[in-house]
PDB file of N, CA and C in Angstrom:
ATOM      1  N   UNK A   1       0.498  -8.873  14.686  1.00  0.00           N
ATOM      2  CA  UNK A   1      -0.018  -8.214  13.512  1.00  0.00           C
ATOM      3  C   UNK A   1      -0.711  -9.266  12.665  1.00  0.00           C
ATOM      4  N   UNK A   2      -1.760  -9.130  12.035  1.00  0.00           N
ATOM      5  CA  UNK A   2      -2.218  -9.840  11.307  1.00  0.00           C
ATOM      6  C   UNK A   2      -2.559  -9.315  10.047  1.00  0.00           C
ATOM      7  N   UNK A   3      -3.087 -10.243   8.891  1.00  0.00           N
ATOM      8  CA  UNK A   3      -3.074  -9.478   7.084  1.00  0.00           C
ATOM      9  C   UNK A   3      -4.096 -10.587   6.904  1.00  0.00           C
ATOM     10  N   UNK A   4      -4.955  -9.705   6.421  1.00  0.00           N
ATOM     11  CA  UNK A   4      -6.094 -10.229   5.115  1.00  0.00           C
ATOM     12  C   UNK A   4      -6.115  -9.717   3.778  1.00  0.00           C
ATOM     13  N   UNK A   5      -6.308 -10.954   3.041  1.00  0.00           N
ATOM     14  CA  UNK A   5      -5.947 -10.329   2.023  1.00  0.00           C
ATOM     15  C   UNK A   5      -7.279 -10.789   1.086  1.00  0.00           C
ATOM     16  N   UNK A   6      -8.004  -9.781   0.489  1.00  0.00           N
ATOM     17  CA  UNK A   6      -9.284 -10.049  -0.662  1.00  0.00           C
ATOM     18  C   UNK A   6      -9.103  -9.361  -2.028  1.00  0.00           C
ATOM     19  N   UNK A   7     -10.304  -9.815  -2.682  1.00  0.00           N
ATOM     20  CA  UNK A   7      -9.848  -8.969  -4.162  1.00  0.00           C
ATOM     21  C   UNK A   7     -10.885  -8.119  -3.951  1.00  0.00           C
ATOM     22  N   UNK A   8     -11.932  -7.226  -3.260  1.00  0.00           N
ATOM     23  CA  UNK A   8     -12.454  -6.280  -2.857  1.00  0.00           C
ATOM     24  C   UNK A   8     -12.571  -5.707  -1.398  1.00  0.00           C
ATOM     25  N   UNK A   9     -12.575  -4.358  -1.913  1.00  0.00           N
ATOM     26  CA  UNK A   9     -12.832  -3.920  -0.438  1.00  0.00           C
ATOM     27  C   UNK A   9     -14.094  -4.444   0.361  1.00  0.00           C
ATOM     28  N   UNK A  10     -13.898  -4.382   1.932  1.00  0.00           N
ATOM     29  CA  UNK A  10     -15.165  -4.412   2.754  1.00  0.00           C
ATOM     30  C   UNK A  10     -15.711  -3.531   3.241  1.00  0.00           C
ATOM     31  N   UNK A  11     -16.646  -3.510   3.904  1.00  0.00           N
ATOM     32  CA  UNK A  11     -17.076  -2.233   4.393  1.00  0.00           C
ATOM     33  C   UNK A  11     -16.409  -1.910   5.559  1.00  0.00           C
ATOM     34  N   UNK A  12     -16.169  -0.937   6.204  1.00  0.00           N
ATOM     35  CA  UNK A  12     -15.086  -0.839   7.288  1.00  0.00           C
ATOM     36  C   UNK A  12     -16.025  -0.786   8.393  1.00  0.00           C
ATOM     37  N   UNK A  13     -16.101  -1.270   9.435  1.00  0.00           N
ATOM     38  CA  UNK A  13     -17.105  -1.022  11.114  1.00  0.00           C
ATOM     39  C   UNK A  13     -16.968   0.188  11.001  1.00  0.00           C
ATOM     40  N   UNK A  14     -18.706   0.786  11.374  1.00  0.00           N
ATOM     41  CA  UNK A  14     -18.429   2.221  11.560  1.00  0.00           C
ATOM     42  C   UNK A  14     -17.915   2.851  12.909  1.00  0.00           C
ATOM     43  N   UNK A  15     -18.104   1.886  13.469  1.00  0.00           N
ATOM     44  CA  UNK A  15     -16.329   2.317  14.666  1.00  0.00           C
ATOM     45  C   UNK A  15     -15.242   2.293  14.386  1.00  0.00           C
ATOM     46  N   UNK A  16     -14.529   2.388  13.570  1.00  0.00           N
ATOM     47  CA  UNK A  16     -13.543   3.099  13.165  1.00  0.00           C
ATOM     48  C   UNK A  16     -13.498   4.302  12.588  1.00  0.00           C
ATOM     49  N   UNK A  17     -12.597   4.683  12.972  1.00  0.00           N
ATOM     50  CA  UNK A  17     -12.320   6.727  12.344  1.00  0.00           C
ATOM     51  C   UNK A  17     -11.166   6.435  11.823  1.00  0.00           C
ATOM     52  N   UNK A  18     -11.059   7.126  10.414  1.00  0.00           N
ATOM     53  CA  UNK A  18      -9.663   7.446   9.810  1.00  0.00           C
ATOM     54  C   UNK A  18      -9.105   8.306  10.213  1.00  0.00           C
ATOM     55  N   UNK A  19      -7.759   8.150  10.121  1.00  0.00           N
ATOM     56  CA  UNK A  19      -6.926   9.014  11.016  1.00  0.00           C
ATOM     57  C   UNK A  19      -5.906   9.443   9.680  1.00  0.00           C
ATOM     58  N   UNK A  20      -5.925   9.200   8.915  1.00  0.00           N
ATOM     59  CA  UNK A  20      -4.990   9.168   7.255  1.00  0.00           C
ATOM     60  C   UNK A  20      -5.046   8.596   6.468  1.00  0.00           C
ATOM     61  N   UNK A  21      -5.133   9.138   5.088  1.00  0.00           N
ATOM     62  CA  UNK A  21      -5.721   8.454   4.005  1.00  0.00           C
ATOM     63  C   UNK A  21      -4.368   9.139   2.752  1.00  0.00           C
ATOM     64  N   UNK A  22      -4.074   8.245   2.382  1.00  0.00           N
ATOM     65  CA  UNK A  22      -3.122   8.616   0.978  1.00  0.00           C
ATOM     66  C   UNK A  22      -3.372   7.975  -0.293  1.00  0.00           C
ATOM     67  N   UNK A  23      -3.154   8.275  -1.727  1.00  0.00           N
ATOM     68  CA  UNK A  23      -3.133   7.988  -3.156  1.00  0.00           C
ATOM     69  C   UNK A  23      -2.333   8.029  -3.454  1.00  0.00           C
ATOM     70  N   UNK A  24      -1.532   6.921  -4.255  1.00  0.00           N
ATOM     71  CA  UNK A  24      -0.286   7.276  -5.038  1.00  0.00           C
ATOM     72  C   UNK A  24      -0.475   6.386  -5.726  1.00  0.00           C
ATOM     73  N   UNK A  25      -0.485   6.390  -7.435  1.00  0.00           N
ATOM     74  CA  UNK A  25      -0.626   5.587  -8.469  1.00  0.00           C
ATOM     75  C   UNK A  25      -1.578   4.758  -8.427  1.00  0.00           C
ATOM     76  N   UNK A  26      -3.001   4.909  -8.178  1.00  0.00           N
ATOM     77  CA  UNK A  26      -3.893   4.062  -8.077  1.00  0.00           C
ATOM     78  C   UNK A  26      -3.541   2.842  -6.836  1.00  0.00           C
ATOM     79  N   UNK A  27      -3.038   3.384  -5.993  1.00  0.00           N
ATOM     80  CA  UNK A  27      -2.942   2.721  -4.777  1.00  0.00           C
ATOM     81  C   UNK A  27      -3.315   3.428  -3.178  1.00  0.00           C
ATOM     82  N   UNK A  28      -4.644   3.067  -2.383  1.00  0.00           N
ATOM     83  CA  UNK A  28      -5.421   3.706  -1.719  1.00  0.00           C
ATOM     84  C   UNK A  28      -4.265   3.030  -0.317  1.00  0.00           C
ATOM     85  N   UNK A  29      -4.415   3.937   0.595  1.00  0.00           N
ATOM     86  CA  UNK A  29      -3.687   3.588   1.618  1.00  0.00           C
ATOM     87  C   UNK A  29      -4.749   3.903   3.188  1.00  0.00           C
ATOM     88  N   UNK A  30      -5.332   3.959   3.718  1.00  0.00           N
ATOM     89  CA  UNK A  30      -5.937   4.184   5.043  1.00  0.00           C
ATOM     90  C   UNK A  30      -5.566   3.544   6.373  1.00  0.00           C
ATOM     91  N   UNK A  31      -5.262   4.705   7.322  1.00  0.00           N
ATOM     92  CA  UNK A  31      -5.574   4.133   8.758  1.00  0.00           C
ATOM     93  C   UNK A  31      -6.490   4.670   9.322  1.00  0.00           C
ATOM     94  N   UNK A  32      -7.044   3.494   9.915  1.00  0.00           N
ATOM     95  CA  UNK A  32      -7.853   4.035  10.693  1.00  0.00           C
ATOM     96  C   UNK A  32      -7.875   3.537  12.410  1.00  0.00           C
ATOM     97  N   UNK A  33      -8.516   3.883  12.892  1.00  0.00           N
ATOM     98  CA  UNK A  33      -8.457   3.398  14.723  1.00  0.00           C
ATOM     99  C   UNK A  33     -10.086   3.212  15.580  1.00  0.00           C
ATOM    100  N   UNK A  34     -10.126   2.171  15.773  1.00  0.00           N
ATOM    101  CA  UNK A  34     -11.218   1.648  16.510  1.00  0.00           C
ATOM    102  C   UNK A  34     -11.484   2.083  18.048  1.00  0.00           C
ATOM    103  N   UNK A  35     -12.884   3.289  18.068  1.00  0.00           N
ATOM    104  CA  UNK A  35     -12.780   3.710  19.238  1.00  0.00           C
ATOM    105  C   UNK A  35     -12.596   2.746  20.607  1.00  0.00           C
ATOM    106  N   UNK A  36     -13.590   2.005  20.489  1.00  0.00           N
ATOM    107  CA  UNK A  36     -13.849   0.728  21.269  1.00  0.00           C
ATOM    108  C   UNK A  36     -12.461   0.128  21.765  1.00  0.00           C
ATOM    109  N   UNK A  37     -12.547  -0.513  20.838  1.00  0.00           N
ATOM    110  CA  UNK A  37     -11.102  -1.614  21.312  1.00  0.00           C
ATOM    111  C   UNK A  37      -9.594  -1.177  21.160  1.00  0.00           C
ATOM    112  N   UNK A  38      -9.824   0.208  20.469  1.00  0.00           N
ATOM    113  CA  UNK A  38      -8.150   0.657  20.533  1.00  0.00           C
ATOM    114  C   UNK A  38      -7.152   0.291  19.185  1.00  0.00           C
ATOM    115  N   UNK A  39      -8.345  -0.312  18.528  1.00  0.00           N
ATOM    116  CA  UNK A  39      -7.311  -1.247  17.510  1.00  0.00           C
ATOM    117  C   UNK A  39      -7.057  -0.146  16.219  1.00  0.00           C
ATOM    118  N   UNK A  40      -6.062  -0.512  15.614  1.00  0.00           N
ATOM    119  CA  UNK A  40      -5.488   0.342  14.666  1.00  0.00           C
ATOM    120  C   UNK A  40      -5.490  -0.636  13.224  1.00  0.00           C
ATOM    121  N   UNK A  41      -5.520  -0.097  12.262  1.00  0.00           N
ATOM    122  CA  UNK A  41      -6.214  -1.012  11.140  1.00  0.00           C
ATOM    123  C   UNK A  41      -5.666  -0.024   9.484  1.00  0.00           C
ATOM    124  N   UNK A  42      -4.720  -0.999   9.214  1.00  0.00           N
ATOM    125  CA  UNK A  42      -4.497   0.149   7.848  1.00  0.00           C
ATOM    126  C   UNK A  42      -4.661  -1.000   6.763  1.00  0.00           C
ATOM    127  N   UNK A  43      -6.130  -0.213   5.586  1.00  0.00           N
ATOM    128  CA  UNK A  43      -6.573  -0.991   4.636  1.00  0.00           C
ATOM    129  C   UNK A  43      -5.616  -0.419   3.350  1.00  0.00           C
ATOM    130  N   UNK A  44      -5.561  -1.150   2.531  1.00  0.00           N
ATOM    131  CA  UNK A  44      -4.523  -1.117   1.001  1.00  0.00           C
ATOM    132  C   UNK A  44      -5.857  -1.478   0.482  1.00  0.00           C
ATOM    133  N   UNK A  45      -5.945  -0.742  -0.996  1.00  0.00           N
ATOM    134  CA  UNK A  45      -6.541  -0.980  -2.060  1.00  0.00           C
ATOM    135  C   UNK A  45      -5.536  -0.822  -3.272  1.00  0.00           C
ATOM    136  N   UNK A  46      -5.269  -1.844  -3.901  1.00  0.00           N
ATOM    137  CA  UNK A  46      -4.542  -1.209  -5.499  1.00  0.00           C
ATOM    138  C   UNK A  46      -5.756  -1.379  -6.420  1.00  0.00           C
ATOM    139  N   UNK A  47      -5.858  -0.762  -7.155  1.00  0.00           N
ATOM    140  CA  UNK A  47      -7.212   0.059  -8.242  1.00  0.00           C
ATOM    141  C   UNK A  47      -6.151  -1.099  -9.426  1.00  0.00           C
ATOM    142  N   UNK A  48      -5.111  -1.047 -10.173  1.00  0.00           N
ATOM    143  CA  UNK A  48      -4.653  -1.435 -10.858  1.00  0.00           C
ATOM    144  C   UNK A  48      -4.590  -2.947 -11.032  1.00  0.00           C
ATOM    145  N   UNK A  49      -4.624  -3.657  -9.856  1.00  0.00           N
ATOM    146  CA  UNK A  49      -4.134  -4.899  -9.438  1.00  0.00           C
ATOM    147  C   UNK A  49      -5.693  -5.587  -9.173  1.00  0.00           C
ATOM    148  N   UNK A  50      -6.471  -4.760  -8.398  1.00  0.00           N
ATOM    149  CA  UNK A  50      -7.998  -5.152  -8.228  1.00  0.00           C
ATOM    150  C   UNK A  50      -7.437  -5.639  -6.727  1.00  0.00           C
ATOM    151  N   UNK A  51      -7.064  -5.593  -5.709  1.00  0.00           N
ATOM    152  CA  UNK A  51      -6.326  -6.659  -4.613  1.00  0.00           C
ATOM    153  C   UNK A  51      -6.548  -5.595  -3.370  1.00  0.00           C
ATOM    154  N   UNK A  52      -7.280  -6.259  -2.323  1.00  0.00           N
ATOM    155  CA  UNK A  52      -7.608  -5.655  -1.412  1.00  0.00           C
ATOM    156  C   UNK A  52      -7.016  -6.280  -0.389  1.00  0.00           C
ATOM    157  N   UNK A  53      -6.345  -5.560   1.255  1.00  0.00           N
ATOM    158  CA  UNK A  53      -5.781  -6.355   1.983  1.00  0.00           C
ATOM    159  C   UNK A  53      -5.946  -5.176   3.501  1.00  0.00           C
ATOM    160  N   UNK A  54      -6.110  -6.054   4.617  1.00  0.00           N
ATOM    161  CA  UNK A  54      -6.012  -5.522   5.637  1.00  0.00           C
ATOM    162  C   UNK A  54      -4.981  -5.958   6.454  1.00  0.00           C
ATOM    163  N   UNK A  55      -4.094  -4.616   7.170  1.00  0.00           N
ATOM    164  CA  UNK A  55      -2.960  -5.409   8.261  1.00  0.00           C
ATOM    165  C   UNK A  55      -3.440  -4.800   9.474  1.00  0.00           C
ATOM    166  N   UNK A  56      -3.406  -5.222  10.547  1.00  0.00           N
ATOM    167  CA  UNK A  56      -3.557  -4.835  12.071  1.00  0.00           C
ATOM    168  C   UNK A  56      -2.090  -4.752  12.918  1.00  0.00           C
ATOM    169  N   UNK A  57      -1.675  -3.673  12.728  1.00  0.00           N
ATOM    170  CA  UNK A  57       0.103  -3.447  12.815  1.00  0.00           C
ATOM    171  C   UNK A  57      -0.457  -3.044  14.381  1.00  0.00           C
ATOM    172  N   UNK A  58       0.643  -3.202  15.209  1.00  0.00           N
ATOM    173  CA  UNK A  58       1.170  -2.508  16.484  1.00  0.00           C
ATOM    174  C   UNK A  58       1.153  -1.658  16.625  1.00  0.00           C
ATOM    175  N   UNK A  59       0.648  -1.091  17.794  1.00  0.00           N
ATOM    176  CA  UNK A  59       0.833   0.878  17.658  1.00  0.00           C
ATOM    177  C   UNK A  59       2.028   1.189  17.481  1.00  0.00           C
ATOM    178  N   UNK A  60       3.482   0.914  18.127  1.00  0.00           N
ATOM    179  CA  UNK A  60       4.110   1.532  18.372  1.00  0.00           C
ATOM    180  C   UNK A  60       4.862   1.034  16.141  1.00  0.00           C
ATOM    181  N   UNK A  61       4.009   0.374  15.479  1.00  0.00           N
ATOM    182  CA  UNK A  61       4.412  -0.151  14.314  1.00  0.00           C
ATOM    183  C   UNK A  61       3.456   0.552  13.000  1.00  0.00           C
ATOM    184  N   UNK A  62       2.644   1.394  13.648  1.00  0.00           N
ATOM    185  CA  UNK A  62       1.119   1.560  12.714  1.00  0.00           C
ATOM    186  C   UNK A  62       1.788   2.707  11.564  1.00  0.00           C
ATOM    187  N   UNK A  63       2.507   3.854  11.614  1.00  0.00           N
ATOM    188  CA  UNK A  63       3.235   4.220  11.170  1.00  0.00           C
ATOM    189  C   UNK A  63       3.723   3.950   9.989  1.00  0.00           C
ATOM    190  N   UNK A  64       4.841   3.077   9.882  1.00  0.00           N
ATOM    191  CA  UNK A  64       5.458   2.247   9.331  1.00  0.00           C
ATOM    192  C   UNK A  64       4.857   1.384   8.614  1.00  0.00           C
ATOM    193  N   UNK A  65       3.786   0.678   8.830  1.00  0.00           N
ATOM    194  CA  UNK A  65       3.088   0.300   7.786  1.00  0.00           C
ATOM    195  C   UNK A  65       2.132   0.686   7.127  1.00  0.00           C
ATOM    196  N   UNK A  66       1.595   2.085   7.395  1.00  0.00           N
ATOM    197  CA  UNK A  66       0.905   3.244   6.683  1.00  0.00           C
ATOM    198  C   UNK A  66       1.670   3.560   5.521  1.00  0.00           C
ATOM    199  N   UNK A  67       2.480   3.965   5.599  1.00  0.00           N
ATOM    200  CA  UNK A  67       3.505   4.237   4.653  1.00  0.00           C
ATOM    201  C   UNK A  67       4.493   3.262   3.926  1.00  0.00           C
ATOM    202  N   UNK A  68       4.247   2.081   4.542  1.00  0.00           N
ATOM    203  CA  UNK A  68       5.262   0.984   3.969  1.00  0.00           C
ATOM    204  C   UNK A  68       4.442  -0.020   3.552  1.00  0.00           C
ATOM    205  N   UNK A  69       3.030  -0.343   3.747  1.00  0.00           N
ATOM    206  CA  UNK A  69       2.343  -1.209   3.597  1.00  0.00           C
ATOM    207  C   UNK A  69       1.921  -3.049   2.799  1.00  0.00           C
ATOM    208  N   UNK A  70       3.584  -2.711   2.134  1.00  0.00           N
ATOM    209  CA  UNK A  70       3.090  -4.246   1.792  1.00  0.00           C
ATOM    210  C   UNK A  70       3.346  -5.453   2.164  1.00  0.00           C
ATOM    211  N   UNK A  71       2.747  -6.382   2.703  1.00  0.00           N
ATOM    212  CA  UNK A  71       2.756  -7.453   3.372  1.00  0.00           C
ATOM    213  C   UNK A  71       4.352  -7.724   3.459  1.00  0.00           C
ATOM    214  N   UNK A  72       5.026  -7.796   2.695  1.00  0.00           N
ATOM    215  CA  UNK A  72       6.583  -7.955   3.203  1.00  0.00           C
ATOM    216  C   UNK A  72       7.166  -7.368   4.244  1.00  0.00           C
ATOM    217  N   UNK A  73       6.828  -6.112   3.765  1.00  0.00           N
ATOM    218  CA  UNK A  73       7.131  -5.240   4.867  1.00  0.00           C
ATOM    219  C   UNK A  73       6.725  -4.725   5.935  1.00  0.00           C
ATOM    220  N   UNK A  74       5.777  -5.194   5.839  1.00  0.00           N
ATOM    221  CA  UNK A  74       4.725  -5.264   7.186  1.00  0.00           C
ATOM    222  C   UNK A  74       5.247  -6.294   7.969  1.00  0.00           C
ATOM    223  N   UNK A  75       5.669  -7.371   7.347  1.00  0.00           N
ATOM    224  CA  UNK A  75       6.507  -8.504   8.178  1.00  0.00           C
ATOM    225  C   UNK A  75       7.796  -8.207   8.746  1.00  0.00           C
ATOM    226  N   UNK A  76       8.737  -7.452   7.916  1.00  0.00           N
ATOM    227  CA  UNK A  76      10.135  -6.900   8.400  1.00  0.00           C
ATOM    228  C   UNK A  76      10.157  -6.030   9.638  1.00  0.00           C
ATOM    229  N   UNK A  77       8.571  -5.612   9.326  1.00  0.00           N
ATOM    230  CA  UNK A  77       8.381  -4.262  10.718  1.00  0.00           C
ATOM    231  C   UNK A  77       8.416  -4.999  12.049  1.00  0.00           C
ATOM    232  N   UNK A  78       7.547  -6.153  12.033  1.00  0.00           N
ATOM    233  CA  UNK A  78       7.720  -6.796  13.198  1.00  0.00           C
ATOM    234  C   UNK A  78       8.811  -7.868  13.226  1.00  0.00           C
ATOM    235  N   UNK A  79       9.655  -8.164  12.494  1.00  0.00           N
ATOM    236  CA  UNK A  79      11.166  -8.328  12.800  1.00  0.00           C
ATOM    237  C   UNK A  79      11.015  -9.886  12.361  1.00  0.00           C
ATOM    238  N   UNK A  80      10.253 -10.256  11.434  1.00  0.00           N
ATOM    239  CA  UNK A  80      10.300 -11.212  10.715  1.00  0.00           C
ATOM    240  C   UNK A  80      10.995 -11.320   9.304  1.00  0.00           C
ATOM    241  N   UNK A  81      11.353 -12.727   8.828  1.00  0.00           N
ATOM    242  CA  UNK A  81      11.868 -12.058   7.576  1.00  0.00           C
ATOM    243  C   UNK A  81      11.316 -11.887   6.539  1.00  0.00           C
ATOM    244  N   UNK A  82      12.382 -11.326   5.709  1.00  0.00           N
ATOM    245  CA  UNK A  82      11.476 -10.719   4.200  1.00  0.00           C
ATOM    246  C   UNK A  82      11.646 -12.075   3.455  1.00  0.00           C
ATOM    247  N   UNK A  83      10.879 -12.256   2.580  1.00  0.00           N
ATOM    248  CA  UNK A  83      10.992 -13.108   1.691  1.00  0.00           C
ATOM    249  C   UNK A  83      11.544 -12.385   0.429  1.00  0.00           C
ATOM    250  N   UNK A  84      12.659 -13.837  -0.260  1.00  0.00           N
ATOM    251  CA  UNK A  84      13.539 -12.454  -1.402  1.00  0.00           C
ATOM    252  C   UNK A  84      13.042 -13.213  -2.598  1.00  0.00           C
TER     253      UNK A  84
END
């Protein structure tokens, strides 16, 4: 899995298709999936914070960090530790 992290969004390859998109408190959540290469890609935007970040989670992990998305926990998913 890998994480980038910027203070704006990028433009996303238009080979990717979103597959789910959520809002909650000025915090943008997207996955999307790359026809081509298979790759799965969930972007974070916080509107509040200004902080843009991309993770490239595992399929059998993409899930889980759709919904769990922040770099901590994106790390716990793949069985690393959390930082406290």
């Amino acid at each position: 899995m890998t994480t980038h992290a910027q203070k704006k969004p990028t433009d996303i390859d238009t080979q990717f298709r979103e597959l789910a998109h959520r809002s909650n408190n000025g915090v943008n959540v997207t996955l999307s999936w790359h026809a081509e290469t298979d790759e799965l890609l969930v972007c974070v935007y916080d509107e509040r914070r200004d902080v843009y970040f991309e993770i490239h989670p595992e399929r059998e992990f993409a899930l889980d960090v759709y919904y769990h998305p922040t770099p901590t926990s994106a790390m716990a998913t793949t069985g690393l530790p959390r930082r406290q």
